[in-house]
Protein backbone atom coordinates (compact mmCIF):
# COMPACT_ATOMS: atom_id res chain seq x y z
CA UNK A 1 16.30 -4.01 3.66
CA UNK A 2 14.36 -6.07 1.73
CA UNK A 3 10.70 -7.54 3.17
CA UNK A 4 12.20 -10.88 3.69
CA UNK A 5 15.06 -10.58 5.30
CA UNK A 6 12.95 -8.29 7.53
CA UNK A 7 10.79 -11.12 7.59
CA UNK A 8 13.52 -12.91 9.51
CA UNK A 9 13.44 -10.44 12.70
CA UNK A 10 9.99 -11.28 13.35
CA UNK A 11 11.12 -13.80 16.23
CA UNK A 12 12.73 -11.56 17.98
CA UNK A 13 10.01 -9.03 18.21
CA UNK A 14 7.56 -11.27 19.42
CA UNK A 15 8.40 -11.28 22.79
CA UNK A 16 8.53 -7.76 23.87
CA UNK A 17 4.82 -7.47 22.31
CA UNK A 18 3.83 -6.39 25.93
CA UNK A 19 5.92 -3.47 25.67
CA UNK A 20 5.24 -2.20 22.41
CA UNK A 21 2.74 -0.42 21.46
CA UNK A 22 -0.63 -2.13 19.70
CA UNK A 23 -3.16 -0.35 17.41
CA UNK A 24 -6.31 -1.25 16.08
CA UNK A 25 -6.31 -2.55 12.19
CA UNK A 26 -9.71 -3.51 11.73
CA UNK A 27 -11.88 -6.45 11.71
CA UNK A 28 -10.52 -7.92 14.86
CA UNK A 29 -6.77 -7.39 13.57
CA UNK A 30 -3.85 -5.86 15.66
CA UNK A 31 -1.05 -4.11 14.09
CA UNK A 32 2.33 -3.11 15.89
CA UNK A 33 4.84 -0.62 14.34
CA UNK A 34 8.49 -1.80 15.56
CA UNK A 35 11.45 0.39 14.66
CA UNK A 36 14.13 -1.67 13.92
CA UNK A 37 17.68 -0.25 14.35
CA UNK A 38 21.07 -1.46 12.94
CA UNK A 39 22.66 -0.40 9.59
CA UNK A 40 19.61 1.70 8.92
CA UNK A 41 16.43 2.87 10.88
CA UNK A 42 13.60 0.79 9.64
CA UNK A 43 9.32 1.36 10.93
CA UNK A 44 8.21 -2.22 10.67
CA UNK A 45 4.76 -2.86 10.41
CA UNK A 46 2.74 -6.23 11.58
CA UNK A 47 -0.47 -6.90 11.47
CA UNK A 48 -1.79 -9.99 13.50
CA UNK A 49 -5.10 -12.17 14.86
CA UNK A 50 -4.72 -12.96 18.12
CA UNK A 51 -7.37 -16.29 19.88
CA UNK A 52 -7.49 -19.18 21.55
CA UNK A 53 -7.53 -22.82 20.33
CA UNK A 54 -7.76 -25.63 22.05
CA UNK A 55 -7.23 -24.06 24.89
CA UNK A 56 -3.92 -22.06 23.92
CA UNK A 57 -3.05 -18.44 22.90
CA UNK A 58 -2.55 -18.47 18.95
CA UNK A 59 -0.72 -15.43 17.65
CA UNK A 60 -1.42 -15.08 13.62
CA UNK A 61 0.60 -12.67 11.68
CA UNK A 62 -1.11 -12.22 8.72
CA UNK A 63 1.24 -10.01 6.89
CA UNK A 64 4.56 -7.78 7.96
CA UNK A 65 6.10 -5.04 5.63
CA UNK A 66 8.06 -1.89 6.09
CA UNK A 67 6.21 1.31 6.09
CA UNK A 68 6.41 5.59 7.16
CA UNK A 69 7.35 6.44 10.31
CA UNK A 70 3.70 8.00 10.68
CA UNK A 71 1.76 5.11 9.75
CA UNK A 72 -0.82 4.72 12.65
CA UNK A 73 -2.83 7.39 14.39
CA UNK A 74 -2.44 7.32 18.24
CA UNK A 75 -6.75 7.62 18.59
CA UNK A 76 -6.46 3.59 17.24
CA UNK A 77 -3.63 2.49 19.89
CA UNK A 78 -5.18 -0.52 22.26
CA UNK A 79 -3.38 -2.31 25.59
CA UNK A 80 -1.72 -5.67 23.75
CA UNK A 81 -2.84 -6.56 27.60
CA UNK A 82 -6.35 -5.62 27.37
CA UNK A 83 -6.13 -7.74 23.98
CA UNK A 84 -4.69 -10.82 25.87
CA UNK A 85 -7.29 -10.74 28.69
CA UNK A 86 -10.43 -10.08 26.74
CA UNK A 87 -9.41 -13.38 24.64
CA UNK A 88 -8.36 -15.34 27.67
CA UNK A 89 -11.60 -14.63 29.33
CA UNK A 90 -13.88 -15.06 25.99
CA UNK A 91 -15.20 -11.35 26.05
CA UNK A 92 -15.49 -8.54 22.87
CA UNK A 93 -12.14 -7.59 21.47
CA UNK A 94 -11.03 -4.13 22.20
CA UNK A 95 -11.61 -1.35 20.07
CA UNK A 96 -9.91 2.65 20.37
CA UNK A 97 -12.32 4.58 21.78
């Protein structure tokens, strides 16, 4: 598939971002590797921001692209939870330990 008709399943990843699971990308980024199934198996990388703004959640993706299946190393995974509440409550984002 190519990147932008990838591009167009983004939506429907979004929500189960609870769910999934989150890794670390550095310099306050997120990344989440999504395998998405159909005609072919496809490992579906985005990388994302996530803060608040006027007092609402903002979600940035700052770039999506297809990639291995053994892309991220499991010592970098973080809670997209622990994410959520450290920005809701104004604290350090998370980093693996």
């Amino acid at each position: 598939m190519e990147r932008y008709e990838l591009s167009k399943r983004l939506p429907s990843l979004l929500p189960g971002l609870m769910e999934t699971k989150t890794y670390y990308a550095g310099y306050n980024n997120y990344a989440f590797c999504e395998v998405i199934q159909g005609e072919v198996v496809v490992h579906y990388k985005v990388a994302f921001a996530i803060y608040r703004f006027a007092k609402k959640f903002r979600l940035h993706i700052a770039s999506a692209y297809r990639v291995d299946a053994n892309t991220y190393d499991a010592k970098k995974r973080v809670n997209f939870a622990s994410i959520v509440l450290s920005v809701a409550q104004n604290k350090k984002l998370p980093t693996p330990k």
